[in-house]
N, C-alpha and C. Protein backbone atom coordinates (compact mmCIF):
# COMPACT_ATOMS: atom_id res chain seq x y z
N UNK A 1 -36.81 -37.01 17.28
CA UNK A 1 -36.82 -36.46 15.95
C UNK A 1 -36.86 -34.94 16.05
N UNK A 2 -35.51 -34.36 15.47
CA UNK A 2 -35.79 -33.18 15.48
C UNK A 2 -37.03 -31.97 14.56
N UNK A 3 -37.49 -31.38 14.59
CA UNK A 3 -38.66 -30.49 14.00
C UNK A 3 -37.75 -29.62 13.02
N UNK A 4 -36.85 -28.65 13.37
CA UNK A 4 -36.04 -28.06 12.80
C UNK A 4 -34.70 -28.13 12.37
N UNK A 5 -34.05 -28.21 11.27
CA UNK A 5 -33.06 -28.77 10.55
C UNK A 5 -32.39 -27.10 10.85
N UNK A 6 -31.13 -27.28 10.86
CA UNK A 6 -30.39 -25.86 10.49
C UNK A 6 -29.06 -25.97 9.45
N UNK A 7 -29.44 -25.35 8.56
CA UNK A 7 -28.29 -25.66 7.19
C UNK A 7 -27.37 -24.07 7.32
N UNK A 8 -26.60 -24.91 7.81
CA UNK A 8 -25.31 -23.45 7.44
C UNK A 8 -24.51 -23.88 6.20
N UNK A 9 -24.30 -22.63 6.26
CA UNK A 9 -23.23 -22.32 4.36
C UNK A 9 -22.17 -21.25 5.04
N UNK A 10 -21.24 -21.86 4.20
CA UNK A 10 -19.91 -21.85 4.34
C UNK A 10 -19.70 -20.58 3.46
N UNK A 11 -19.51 -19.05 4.06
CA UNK A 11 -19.02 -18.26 3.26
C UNK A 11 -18.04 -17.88 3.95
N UNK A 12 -16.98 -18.77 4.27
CA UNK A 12 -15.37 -18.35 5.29
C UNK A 12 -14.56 -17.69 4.04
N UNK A 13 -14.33 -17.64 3.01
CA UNK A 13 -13.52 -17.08 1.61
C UNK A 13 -13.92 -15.87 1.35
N UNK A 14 -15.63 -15.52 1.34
CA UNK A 14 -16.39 -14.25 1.12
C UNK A 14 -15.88 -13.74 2.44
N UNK A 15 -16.56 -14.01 3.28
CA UNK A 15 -16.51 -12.77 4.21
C UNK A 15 -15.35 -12.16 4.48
N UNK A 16 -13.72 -12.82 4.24
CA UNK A 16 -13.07 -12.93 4.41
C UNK A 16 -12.44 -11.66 3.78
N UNK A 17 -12.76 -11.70 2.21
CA UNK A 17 -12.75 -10.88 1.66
C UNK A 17 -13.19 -9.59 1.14
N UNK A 18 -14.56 -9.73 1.67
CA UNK A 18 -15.60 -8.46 2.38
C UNK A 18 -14.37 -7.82 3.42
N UNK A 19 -14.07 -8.68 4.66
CA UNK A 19 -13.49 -7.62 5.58
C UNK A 19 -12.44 -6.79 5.32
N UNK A 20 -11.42 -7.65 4.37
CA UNK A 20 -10.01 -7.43 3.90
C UNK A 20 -10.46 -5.94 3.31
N UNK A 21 -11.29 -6.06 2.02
CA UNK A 21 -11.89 -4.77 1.18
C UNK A 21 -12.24 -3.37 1.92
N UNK A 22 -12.88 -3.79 2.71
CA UNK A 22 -13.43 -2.99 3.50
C UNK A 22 -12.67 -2.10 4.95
N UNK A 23 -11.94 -2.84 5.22
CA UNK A 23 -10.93 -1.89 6.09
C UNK A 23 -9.58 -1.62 5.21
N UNK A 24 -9.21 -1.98 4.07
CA UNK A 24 -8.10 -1.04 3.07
C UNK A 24 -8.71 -0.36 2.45
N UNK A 25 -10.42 0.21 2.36
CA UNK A 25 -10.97 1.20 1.61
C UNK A 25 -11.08 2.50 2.55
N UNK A 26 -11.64 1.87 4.05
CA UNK A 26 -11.56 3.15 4.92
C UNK A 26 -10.71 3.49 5.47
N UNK A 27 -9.68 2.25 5.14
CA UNK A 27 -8.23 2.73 5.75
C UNK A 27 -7.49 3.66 4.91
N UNK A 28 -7.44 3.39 3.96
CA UNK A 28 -6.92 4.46 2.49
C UNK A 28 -7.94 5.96 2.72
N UNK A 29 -9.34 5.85 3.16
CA UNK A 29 -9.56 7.52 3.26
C UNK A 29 -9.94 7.82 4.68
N UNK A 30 -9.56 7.40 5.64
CA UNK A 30 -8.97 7.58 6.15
C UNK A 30 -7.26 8.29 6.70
N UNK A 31 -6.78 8.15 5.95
CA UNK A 31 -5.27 8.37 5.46
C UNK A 31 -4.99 9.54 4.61
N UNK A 32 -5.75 9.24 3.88
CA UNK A 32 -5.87 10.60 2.50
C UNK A 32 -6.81 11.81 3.29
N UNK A 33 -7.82 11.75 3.78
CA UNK A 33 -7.98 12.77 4.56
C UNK A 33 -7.16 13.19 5.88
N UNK A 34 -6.08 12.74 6.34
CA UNK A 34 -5.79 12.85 7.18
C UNK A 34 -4.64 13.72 6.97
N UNK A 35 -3.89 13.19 5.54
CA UNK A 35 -2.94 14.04 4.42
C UNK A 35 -3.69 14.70 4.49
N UNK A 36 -4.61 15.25 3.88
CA UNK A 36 -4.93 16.57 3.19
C UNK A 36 -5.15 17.62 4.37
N UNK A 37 -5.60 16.59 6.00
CA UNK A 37 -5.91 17.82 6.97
C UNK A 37 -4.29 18.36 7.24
N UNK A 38 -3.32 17.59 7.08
CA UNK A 38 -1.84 18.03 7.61
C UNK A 38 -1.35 19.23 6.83
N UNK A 39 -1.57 18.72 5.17
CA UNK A 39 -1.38 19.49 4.19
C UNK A 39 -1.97 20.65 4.21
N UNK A 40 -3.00 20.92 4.78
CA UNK A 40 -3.96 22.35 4.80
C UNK A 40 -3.35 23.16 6.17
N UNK A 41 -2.95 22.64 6.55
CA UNK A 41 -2.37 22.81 7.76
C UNK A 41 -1.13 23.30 7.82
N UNK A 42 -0.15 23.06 6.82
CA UNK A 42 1.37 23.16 7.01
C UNK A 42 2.03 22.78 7.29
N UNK A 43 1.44 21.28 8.36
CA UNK A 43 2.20 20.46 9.06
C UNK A 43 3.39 19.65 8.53
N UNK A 44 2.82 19.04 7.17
CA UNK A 44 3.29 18.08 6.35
C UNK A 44 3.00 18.52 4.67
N UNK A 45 4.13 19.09 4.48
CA UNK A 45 3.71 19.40 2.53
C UNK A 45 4.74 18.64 2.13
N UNK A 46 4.47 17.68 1.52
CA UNK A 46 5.24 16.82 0.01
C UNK A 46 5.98 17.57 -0.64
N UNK A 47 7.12 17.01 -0.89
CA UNK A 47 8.33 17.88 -2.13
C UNK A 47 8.40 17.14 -2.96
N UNK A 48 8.73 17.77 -4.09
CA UNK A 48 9.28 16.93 -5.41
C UNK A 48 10.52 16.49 -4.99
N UNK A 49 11.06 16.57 -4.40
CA UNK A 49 12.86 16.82 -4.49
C UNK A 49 13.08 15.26 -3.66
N UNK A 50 12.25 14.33 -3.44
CA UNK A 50 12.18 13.00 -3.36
C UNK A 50 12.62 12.15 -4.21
N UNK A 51 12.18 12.79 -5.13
CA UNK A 51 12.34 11.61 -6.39
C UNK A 51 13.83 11.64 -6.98
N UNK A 52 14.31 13.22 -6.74
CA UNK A 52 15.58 12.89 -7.20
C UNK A 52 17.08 12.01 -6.50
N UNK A 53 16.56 11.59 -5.11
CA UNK A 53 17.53 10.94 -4.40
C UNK A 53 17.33 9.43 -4.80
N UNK A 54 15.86 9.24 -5.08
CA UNK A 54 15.63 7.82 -5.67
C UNK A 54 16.19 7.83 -7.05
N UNK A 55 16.11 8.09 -7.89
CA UNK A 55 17.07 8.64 -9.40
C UNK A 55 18.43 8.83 -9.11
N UNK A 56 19.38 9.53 -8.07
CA UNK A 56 20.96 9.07 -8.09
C UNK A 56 21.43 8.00 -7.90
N UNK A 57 20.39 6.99 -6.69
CA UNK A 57 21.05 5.72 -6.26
C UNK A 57 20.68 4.56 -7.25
N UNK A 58 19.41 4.90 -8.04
CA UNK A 58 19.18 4.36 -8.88
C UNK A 58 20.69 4.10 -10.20
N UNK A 59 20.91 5.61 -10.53
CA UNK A 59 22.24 5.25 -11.22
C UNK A 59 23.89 5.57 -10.80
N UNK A 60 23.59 5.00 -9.44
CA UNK A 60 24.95 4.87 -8.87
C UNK A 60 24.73 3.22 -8.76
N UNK A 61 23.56 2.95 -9.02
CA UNK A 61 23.55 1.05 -8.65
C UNK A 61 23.78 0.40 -9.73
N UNK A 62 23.59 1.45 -11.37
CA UNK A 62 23.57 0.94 -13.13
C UNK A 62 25.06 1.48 -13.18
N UNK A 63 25.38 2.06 -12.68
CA UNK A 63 27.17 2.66 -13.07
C UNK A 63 28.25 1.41 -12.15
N UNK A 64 27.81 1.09 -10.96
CA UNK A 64 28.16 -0.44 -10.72
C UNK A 64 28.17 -1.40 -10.99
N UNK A 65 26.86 -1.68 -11.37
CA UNK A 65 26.73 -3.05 -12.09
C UNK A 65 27.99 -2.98 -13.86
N UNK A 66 27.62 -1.18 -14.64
CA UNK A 66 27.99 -1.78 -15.51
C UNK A 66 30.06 -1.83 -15.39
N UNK A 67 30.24 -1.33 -14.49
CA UNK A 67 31.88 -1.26 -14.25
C UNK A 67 32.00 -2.61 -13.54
N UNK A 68 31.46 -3.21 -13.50
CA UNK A 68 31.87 -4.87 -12.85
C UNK A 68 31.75 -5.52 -14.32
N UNK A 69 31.19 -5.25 -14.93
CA UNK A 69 31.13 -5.81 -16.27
C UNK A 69 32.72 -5.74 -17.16
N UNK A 70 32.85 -4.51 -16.93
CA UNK A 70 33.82 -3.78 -18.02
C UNK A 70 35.24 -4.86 -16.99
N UNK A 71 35.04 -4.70 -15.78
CA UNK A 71 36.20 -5.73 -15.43
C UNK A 71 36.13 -6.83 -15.71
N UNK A 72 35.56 -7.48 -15.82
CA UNK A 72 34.99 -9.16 -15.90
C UNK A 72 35.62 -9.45 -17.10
């Protein structure tokens, strides 16, 4: 007869999600400080002038679609 019983509980879903949380929080500042040391630096400065290459192909892909139309 055993004296001591041992009851485990099942938190495989929690912890799971503890770990997940927890390394995309220090991973994110991690990252962001790491930007800002490049950025202070000179190494790496961000341009606006990104967004506008995403914005031409964007409507070079709506000026296709709608000229397949106009043939159809």
């Amino acid at each position: 007869m055993e004296l001591l019983t041992i009851v485990q509980t099942s938190f495989g879903l929690f912890r799971i999600a503890v770990v997940v949380i927890l390394f995309l929080y220090v991973g994110t500042r991690i990252s962001k400080n790491f930007a800002a040391l490049l950025e202070e630096r000179d190494i790496f400065v961000p341009e606006d002038d990104d967004d506008d290459d995403l914005v031409y192909v964007v409507c070079i892909m709506i000026n296709k679609i709608n000229f397949r139309r106009l043939i159809s």
